[in-house]
C-alpha atoms as a PDB file:
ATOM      1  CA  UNK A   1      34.993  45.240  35.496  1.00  0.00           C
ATOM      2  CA  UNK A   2      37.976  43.564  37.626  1.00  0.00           C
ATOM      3  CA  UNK A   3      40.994  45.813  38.362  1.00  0.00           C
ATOM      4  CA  UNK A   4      43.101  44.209  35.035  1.00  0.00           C
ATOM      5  CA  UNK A   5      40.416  46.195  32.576  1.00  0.00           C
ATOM      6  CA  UNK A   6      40.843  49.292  34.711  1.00  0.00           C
ATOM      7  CA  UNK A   7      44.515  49.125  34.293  1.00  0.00           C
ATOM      8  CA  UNK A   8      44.002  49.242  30.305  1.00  0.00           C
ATOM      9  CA  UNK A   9      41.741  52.418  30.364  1.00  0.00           C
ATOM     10  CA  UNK A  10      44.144  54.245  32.270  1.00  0.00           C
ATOM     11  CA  UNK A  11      47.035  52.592  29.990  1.00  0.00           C
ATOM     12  CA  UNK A  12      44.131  54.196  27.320  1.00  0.00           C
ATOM     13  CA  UNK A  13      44.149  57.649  28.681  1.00  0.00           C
ATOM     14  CA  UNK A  14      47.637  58.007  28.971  1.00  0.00           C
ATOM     15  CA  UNK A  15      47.893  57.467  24.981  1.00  0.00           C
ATOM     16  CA  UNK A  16      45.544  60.163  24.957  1.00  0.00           C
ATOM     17  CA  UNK A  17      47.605  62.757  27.351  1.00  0.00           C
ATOM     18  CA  UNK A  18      50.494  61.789  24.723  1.00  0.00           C
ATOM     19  CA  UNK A  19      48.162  62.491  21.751  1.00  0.00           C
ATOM     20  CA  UNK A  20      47.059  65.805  23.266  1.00  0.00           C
ATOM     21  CA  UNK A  21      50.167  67.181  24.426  1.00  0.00           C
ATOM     22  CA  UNK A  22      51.332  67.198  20.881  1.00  0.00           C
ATOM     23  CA  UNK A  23      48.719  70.164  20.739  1.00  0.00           C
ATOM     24  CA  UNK A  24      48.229  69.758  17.191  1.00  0.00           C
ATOM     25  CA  UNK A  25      44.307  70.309  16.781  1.00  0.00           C
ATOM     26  CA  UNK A  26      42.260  73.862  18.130  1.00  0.00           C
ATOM     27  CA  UNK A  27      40.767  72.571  21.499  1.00  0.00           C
ATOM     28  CA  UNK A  28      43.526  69.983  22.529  1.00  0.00           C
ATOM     29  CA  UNK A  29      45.078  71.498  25.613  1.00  0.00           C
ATOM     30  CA  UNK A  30      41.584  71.671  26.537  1.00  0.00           C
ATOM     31  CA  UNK A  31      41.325  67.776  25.712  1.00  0.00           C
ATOM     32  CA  UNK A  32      44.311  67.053  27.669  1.00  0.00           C
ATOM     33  CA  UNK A  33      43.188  68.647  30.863  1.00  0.00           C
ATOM     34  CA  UNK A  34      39.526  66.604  30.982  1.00  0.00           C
ATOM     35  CA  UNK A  35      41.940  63.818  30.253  1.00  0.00           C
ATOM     36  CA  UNK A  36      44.165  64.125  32.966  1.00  0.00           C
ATOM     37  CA  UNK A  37      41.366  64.575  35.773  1.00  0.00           C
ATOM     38  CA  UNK A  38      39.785  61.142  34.331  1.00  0.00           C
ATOM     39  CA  UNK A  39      43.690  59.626  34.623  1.00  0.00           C
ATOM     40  CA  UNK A  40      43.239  60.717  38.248  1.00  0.00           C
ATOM     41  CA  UNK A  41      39.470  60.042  39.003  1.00  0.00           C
ATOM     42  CA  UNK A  42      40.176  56.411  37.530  1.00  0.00           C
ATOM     43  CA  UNK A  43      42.673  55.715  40.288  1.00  0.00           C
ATOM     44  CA  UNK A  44      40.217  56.452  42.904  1.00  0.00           C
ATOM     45  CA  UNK A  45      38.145  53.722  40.824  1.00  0.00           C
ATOM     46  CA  UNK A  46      40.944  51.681  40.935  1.00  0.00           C
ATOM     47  CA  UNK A  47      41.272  51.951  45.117  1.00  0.00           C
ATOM     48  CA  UNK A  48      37.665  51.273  45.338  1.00  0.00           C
ATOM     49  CA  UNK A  49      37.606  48.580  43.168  1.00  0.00           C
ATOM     50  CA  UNK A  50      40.709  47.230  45.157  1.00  0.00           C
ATOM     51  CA  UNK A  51      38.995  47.824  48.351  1.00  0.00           C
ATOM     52  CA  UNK A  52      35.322  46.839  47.202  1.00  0.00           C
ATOM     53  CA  UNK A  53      35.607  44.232  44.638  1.00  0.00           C
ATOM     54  CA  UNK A  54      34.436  44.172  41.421  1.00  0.00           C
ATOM     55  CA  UNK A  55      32.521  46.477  39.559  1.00  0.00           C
ATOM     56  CA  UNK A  56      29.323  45.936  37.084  1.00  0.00           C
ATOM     57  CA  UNK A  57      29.098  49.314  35.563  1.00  0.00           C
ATOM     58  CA  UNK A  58      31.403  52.435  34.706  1.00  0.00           C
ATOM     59  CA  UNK A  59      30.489  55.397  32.265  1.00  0.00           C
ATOM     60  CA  UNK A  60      32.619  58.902  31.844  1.00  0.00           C
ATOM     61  CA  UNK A  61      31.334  61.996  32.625  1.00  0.00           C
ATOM     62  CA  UNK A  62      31.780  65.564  32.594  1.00  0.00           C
ATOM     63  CA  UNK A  63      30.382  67.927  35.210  1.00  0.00           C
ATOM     64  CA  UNK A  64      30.667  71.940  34.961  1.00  0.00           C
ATOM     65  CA  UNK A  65      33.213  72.397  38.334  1.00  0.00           C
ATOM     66  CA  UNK A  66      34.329  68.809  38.617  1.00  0.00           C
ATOM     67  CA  UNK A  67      35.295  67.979  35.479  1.00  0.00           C
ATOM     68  CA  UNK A  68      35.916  64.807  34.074  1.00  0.00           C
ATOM     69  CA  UNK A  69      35.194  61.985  35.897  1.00  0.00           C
ATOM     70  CA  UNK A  70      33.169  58.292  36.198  1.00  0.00           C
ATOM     71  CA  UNK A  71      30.184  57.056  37.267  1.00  0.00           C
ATOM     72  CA  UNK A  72      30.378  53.664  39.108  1.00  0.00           C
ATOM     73  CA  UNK A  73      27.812  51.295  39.302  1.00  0.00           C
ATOM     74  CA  UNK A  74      28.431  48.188  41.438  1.00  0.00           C
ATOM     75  CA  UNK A  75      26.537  45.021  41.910  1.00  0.00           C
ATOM     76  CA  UNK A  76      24.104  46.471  44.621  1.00  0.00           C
ATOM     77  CA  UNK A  77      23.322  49.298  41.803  1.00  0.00           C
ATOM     78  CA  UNK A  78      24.816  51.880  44.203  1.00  0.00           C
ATOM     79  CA  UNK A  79      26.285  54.552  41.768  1.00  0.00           C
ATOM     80  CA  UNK A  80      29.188  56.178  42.679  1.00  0.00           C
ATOM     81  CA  UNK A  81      31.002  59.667  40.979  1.00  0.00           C
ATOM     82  CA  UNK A  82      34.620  60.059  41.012  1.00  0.00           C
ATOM     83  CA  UNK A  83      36.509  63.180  40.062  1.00  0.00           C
ATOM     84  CA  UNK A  84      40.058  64.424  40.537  1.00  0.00           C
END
């Protein structure tokens, strides 16, 4: 994953902060919080990436106290978890 494809899932998750600010459905304000901290733990992807090079691997995740978040994997399998 090069630094172009990280650009569209944050492009991604701000469609979702628009989708969920609408608060339309029970449970979206919640939605839009876990949202924003992976808008904010993807940047420090996006530094890493920028700093490291490329990336093999990223999943999302959500962690009691952290919040949302993503797991990094990168060509040495050295995984990495950034949160906001």
């Amino acid at each position: 994953m090069d630094e172009e494809q990280l650009a569209l899932v944050e492009e991604g998750l701000n469609l979702l902060i628009q989708k969920y600010k609408k608060n339309q459905n029970k449970g979206d304000l919640q939605r839009m919080q876990a949202v924003m901290d992976a808008k904010i733990a993807i940047r420090k992807v996006m530094l890493s990436v920028a700093i490291k090079g490329d990336i093999k691997d990223i999943t999302p995740v959500l962690e009691g106290g952290k919040g949302a978040g993503w797991e990094v994997t990168d060509f040495e399998n050295k995984v990495m978890r950034y949160h906001a």
